[in-house]
C-alpha atoms as a PDB file:
ATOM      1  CA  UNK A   1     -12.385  -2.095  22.829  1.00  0.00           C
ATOM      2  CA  UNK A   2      -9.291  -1.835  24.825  1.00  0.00           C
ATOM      3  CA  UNK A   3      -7.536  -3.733  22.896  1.00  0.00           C
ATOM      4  CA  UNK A   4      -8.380  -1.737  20.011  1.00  0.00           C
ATOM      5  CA  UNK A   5      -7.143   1.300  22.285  1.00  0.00           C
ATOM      6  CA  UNK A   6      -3.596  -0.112  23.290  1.00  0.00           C
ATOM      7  CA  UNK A   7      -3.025  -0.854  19.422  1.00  0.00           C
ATOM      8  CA  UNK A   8      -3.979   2.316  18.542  1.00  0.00           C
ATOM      9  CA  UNK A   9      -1.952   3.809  20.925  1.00  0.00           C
ATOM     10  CA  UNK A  10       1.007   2.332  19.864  1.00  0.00           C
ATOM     11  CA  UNK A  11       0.616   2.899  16.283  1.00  0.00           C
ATOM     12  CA  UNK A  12      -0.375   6.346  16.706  1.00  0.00           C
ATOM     13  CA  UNK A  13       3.070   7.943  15.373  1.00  0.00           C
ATOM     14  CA  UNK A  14       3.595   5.798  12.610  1.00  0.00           C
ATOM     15  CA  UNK A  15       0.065   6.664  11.628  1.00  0.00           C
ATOM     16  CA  UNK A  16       0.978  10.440  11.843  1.00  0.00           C
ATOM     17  CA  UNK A  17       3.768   9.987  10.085  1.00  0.00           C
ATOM     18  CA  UNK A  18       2.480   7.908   7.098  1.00  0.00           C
ATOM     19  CA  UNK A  19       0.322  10.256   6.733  1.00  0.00           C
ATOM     20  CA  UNK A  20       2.475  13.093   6.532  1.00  0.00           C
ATOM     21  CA  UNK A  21       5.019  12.069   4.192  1.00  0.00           C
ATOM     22  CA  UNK A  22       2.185  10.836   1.781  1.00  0.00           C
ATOM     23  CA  UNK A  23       0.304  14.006   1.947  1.00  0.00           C
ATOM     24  CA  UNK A  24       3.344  16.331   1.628  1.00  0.00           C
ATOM     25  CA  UNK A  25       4.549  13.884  -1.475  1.00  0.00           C
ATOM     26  CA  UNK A  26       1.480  14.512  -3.084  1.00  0.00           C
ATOM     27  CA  UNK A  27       1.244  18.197  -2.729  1.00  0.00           C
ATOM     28  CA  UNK A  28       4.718  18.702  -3.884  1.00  0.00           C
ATOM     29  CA  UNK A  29       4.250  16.973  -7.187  1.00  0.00           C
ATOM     30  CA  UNK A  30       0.942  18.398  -8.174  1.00  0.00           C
ATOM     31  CA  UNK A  31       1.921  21.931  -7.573  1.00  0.00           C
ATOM     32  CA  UNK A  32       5.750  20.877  -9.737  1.00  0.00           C
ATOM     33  CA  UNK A  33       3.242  19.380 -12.670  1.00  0.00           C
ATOM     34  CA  UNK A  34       3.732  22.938 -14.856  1.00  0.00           C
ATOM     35  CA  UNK A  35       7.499  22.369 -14.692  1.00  0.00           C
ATOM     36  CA  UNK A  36       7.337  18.522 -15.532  1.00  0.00           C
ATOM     37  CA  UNK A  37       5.018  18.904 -18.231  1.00  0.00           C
ATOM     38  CA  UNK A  38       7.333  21.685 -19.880  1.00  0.00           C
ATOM     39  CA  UNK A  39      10.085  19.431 -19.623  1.00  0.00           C
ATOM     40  CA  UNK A  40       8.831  16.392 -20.826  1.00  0.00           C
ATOM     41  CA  UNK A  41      10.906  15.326 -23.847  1.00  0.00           C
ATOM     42  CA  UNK A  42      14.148  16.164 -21.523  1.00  0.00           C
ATOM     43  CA  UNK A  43      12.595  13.862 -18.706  1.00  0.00           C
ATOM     44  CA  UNK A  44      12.051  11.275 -21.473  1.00  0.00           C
ATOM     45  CA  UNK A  45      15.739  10.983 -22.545  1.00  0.00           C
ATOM     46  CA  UNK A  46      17.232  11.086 -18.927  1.00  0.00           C
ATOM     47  CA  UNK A  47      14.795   7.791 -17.731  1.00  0.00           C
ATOM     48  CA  UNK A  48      17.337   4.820 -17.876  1.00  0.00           C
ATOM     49  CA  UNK A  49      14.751   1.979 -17.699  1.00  0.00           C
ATOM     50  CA  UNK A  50      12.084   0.725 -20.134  1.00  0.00           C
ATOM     51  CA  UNK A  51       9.582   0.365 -17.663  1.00  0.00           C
ATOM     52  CA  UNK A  52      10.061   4.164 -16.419  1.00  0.00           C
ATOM     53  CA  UNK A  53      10.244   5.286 -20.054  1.00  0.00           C
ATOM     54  CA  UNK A  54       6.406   4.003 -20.577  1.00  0.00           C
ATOM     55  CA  UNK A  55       5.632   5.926 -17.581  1.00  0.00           C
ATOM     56  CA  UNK A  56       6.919   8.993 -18.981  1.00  0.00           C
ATOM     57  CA  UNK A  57       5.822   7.818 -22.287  1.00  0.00           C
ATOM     58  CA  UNK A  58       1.918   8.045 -20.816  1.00  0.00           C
ATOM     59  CA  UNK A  59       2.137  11.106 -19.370  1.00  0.00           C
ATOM     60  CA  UNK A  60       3.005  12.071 -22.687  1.00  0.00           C
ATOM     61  CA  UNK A  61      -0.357  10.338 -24.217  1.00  0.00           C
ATOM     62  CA  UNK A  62      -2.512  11.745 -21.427  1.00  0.00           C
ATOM     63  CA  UNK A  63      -1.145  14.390 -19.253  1.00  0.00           C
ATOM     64  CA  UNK A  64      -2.403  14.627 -16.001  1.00  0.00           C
ATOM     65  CA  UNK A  65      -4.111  12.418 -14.691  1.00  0.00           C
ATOM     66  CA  UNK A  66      -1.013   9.082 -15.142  1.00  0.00           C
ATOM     67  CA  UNK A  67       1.652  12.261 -13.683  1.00  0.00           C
ATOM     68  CA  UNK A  68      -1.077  11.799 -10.519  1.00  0.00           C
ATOM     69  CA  UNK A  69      -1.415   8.002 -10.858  1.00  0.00           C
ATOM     70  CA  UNK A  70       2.265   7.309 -10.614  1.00  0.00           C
ATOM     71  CA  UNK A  71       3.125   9.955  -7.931  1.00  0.00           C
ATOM     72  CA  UNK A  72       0.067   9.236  -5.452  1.00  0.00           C
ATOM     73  CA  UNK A  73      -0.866   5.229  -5.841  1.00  0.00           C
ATOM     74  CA  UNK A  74       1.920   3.723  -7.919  1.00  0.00           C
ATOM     75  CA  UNK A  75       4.961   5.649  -6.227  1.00  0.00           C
ATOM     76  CA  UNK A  76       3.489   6.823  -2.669  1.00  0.00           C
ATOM     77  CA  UNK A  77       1.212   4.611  -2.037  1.00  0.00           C
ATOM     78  CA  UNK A  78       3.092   1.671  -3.104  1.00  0.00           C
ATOM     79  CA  UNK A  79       6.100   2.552  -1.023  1.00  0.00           C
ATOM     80  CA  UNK A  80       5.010   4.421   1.660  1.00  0.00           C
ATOM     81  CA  UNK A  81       1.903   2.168   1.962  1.00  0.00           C
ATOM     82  CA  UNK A  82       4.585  -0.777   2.352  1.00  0.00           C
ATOM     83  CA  UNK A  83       6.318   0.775   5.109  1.00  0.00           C
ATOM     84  CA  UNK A  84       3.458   1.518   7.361  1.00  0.00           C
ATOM     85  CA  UNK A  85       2.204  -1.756   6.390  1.00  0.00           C
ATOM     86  CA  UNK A  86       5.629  -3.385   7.514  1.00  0.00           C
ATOM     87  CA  UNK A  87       5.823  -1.480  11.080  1.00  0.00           C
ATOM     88  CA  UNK A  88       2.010  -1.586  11.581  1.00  0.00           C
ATOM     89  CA  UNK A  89       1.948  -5.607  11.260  1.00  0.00           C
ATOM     90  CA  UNK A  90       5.019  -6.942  11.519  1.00  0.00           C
ATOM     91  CA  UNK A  91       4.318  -7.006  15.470  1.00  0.00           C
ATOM     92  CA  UNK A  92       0.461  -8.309  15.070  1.00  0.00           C
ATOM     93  CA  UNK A  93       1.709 -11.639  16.243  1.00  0.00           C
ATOM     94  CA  UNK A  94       5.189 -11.671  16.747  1.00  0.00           C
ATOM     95  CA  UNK A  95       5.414  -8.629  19.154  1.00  0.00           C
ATOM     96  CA  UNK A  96       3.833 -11.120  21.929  1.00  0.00           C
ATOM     97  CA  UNK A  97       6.354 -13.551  21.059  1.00  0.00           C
ATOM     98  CA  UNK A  98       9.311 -11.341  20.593  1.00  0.00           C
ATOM     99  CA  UNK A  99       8.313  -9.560  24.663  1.00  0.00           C
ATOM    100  CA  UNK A 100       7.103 -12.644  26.151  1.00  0.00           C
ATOM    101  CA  UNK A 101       3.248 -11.526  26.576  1.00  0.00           C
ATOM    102  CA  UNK A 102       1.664 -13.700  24.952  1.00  0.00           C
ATOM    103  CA  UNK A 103       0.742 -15.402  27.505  1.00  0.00           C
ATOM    104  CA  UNK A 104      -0.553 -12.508  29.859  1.00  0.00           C
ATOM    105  CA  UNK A 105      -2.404 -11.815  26.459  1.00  0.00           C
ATOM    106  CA  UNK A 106      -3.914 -14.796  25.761  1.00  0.00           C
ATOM    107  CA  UNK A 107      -4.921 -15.556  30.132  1.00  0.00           C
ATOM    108  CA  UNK A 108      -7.597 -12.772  29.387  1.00  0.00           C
ATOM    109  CA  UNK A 109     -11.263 -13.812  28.125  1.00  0.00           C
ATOM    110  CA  UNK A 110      -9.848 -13.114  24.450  1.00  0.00           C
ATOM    111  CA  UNK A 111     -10.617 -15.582  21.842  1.00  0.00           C
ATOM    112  CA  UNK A 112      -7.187 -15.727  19.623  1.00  0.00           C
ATOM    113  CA  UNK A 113      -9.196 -15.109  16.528  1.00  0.00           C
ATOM    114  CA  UNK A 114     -10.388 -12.168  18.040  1.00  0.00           C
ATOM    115  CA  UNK A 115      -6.983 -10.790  19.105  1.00  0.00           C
ATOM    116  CA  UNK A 116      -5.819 -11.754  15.599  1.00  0.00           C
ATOM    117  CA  UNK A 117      -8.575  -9.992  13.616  1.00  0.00           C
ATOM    118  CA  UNK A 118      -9.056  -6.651  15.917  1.00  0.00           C
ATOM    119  CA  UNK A 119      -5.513  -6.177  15.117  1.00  0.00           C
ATOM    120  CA  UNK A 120      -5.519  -7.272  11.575  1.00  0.00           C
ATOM    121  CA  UNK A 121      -8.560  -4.733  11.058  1.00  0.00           C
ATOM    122  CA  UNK A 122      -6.768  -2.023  13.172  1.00  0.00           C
ATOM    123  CA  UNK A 123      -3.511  -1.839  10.545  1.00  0.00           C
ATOM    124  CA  UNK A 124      -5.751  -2.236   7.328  1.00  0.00           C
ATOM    125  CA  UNK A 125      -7.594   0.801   8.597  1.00  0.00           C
ATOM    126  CA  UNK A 126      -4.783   2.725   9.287  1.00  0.00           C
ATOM    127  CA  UNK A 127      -3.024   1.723   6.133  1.00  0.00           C
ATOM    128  CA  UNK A 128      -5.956   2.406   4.065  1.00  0.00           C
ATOM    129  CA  UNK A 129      -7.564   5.581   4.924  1.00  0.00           C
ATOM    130  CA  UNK A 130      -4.762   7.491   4.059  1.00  0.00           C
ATOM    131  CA  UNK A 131      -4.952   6.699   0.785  1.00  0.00           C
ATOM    132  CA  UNK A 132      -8.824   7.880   0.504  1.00  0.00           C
ATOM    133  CA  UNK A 133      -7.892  11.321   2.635  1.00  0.00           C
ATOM    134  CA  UNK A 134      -4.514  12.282   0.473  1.00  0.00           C
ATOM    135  CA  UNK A 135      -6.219  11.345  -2.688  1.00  0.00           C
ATOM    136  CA  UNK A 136      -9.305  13.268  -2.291  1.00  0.00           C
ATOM    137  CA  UNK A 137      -6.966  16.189  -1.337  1.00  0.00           C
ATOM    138  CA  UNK A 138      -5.706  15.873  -4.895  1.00  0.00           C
ATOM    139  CA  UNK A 139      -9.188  16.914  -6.425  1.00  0.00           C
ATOM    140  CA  UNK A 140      -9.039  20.161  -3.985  1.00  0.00           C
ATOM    141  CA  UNK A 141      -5.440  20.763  -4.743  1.00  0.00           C
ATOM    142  CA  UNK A 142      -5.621  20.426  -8.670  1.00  0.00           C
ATOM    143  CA  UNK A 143      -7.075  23.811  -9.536  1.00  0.00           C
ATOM    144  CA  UNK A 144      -3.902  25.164  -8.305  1.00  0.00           C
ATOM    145  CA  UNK A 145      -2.304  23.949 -11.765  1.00  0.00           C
ATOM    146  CA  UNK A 146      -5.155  24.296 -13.776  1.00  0.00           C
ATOM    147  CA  UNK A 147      -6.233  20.937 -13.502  1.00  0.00           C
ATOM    148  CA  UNK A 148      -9.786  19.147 -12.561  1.00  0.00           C
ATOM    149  CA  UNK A 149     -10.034  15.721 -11.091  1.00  0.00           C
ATOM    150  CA  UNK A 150     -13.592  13.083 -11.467  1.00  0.00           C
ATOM    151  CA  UNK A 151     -14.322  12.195  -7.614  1.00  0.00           C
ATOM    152  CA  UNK A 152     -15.302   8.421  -9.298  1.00  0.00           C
ATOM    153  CA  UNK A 153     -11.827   7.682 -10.854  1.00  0.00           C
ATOM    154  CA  UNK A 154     -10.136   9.454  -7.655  1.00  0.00           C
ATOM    155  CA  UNK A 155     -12.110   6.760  -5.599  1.00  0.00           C
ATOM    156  CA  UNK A 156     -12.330   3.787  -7.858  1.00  0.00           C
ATOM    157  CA  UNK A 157      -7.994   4.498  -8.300  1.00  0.00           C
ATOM    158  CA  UNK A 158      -8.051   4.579  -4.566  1.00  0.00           C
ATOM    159  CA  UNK A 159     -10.054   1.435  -3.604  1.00  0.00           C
ATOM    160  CA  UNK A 160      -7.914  -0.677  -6.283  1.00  0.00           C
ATOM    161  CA  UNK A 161      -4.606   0.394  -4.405  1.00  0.00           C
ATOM    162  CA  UNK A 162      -6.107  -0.329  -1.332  1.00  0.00           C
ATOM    163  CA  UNK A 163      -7.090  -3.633  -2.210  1.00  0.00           C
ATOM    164  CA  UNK A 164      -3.534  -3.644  -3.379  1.00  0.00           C
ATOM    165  CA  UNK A 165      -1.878  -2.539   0.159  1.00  0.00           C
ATOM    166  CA  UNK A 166      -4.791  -4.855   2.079  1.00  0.00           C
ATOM    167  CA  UNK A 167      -3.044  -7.941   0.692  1.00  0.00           C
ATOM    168  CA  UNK A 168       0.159  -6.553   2.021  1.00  0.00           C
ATOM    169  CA  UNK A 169      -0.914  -5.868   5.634  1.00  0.00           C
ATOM    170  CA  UNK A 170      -2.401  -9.142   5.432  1.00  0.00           C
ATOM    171  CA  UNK A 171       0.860 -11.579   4.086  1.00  0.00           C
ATOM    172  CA  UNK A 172       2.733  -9.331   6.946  1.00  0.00           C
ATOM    173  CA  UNK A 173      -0.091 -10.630   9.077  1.00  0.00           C
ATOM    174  CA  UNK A 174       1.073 -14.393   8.129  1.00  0.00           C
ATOM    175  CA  UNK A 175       4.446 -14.037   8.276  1.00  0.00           C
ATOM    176  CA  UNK A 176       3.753 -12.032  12.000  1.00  0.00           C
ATOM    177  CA  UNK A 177       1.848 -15.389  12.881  1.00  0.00           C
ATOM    178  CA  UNK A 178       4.898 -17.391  11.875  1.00  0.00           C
ATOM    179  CA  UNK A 179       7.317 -15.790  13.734  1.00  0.00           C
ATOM    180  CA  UNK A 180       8.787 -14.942  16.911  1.00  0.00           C
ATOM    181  CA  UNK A 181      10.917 -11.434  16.214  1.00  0.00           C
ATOM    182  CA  UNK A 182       8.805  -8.808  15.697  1.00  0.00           C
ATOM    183  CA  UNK A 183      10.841  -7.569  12.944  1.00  0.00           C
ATOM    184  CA  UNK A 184      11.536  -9.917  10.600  1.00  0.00           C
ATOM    185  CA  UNK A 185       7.763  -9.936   9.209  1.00  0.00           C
ATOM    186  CA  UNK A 186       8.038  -6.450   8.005  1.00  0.00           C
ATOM    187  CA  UNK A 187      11.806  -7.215   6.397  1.00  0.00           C
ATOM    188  CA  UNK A 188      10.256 -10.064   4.381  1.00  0.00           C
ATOM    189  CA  UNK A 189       7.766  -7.808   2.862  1.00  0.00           C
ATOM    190  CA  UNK A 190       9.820  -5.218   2.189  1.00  0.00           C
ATOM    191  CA  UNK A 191      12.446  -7.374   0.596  1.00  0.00           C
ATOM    192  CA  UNK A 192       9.643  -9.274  -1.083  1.00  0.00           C
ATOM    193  CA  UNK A 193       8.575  -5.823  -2.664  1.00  0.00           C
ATOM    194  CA  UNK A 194      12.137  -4.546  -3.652  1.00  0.00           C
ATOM    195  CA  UNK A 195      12.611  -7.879  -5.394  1.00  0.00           C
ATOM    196  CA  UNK A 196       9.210  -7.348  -7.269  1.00  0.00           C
ATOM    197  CA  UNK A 197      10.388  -3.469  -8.145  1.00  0.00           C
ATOM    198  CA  UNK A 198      13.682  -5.269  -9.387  1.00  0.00           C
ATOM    199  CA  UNK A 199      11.908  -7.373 -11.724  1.00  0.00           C
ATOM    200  CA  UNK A 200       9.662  -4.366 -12.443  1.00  0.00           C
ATOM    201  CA  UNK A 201      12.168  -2.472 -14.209  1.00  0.00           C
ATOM    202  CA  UNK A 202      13.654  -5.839 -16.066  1.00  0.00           C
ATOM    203  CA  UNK A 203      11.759  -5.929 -19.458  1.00  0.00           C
ATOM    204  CA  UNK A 204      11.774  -9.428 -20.444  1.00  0.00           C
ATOM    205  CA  UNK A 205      10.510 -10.377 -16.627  1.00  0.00           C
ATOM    206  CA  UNK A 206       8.421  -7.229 -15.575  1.00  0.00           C
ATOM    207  CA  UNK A 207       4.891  -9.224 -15.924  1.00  0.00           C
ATOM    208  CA  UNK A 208       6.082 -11.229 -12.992  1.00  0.00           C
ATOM    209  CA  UNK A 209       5.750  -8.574 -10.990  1.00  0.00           C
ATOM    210  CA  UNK A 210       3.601  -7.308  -8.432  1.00  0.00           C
ATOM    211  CA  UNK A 211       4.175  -3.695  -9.483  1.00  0.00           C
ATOM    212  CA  UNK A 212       3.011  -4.631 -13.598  1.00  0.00           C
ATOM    213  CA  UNK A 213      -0.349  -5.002 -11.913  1.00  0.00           C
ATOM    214  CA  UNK A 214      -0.539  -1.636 -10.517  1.00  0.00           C
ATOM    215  CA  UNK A 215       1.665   0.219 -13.128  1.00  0.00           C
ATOM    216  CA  UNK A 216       0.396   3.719 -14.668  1.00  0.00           C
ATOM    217  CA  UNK A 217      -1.637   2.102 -17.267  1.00  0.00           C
ATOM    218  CA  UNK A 218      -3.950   0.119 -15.069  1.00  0.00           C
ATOM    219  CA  UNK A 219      -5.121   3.647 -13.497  1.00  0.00           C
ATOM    220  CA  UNK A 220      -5.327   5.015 -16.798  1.00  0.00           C
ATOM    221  CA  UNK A 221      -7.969   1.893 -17.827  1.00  0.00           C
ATOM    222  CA  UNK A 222      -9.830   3.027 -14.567  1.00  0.00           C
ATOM    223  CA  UNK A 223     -10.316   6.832 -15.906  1.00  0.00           C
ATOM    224  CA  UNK A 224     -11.647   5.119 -19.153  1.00  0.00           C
ATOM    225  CA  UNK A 225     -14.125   3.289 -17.594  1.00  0.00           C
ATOM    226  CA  UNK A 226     -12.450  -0.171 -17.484  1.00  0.00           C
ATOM    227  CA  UNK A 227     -12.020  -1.133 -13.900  1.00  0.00           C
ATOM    228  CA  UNK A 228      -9.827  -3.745 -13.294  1.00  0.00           C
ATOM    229  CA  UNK A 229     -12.122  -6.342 -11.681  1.00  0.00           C
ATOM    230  CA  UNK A 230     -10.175  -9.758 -12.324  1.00  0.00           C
ATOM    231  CA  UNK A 231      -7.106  -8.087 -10.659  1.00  0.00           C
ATOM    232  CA  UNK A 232      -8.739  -6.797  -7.740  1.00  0.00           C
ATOM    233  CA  UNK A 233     -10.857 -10.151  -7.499  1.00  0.00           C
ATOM    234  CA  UNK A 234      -7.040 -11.790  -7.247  1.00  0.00           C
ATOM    235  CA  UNK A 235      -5.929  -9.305  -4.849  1.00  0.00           C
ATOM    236  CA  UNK A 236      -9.238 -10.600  -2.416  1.00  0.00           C
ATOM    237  CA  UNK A 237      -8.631 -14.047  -2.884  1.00  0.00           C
ATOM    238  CA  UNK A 238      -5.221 -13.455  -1.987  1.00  0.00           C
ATOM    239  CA  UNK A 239      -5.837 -11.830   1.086  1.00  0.00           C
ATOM    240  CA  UNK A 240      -8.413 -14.367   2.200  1.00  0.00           C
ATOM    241  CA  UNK A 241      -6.333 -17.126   1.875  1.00  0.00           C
ATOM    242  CA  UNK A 242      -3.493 -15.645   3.534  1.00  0.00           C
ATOM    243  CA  UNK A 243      -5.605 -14.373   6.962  1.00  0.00           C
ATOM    244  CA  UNK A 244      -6.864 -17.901   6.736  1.00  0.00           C
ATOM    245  CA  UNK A 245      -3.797 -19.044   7.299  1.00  0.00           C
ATOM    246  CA  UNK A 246      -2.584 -16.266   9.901  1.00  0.00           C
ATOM    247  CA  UNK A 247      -5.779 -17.526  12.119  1.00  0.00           C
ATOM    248  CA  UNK A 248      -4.799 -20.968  11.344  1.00  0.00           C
ATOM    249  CA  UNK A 249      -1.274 -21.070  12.263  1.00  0.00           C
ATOM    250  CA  UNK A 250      -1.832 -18.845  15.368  1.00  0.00           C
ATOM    251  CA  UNK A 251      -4.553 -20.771  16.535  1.00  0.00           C
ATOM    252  CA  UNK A 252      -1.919 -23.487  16.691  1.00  0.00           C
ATOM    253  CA  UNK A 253       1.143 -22.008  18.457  1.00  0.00           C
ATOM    254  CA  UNK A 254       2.727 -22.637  21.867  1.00  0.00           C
ATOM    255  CA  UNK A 255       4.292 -19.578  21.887  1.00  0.00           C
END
């Protein structure tokens, strides 16, 4: 438990802060829906990208409900989920390294799987719940604009992105294990994630992306009942391979 605590403690701001700037996101663009959805056809020609154009495009085809899914999971959760992911575990492993503790650390009757996981657990959680607090917000805010939300797509939508931002936290978790600067884990994920957003907006290479798989229609498929289980299957296997790999490579260094 008190290693739980000191982790905590230290990620206590960015926690605050993540959670801030993805609630206040999300309550600014519900209550500015009546404007965007009077101004549709306007928004429409102004978008300079295919990709953004079929985001517009499905608002168009079903209102609400993809206006929510790209500003609370595909836009805020996606980036701001990324940067607490980046400064929650970029230091999981490589903060030891990077201040010399590891091995005051690792003299203490703590397994290094143990000191691995509880950490690894720690910045999922605190990536995660966010997302499940700010969206269920969303189905108390809605009214505001006229506008009614199911609790089951709110949750299912939620627990697919945070499968989504779990395989984040956990490939910053294995580049953490590989390195020795606490830093350079979470610039290699966000680069990694600009460069899928680049090919994102590219038309002939968007299905390359990572971003294609939680695009505005996927959420849409959710609301009709289709859940995307293959994907989110992927995005577990994913993340179990890569922790494997964290614990392997960890268990393994000299520091």
């Amino acid at each position: 438990m008190s290693l739980l605590r000191h982790w905590l403690r230290d990620a206590w701001w960015i926690l605050l802060g993540y959670f801030i700037i993805l609630e206040a996101a999300l309550v600014a663009a519900i209550l500015y829906w009546p404007k965007f959805n009077e101004n549709i056809p306007a928004i429409a020609n102004m978008v300079p990208f295919p990709a953004l154009q079929r985001l517009v495009e499905s608002v168009e085809v079903d209102g609400y409900w993809p206006y929510l899914a790209v500003q609370q999971w595909f836009k805020g959760c996606s980036l701001f989920g990324l940067a607490a992911a980046a400064f929650l575990t970029s230091g999981v492993v490589a903060r030891d390294a990077d201040q010399k503790t590891a091995e005051f650390l690792l003299s203490r009757p703590l397994s290094r799987k143990r000191v691995l996981l509880t950490r690894w657990m720690a910045a999922s959680c605190l990536v995660i719940i966010p997302v499940y607090i700010t969206s269920i917000t969303a189905i108390w805010i809605s009214p505001a604009v006229d506008e009614k939300l199911r609790w089951s797509d709110v949750l299912l939508s939620s627990t697919f992105m945070s499968l989504f931002l779990l395989m984040l936290v956990t490939f910053t978790a294995m580049i953490s294990a590989m390195s020795s600067h606490q830093l350079k884990a979470g610039i290699i994920l966000i680069g990694f994630i600009l460069l899928n957003f680049a090919f994102y907006l590219i038309q002939e290479i968007d299905e390359i992306s990572l971003f294609k798989t939680v695009d505005v229609w996927v959420f849409m498929n959710i609301k009709a009942g289709n859940f995307p289980w293959i994907t989110s299957a992927s995005y577990v296997g994913a993340t179990i391979i890569m922790l494997l790999i964290a614990l392997g490579v960890y268990s393994r260094r000299d520091f």
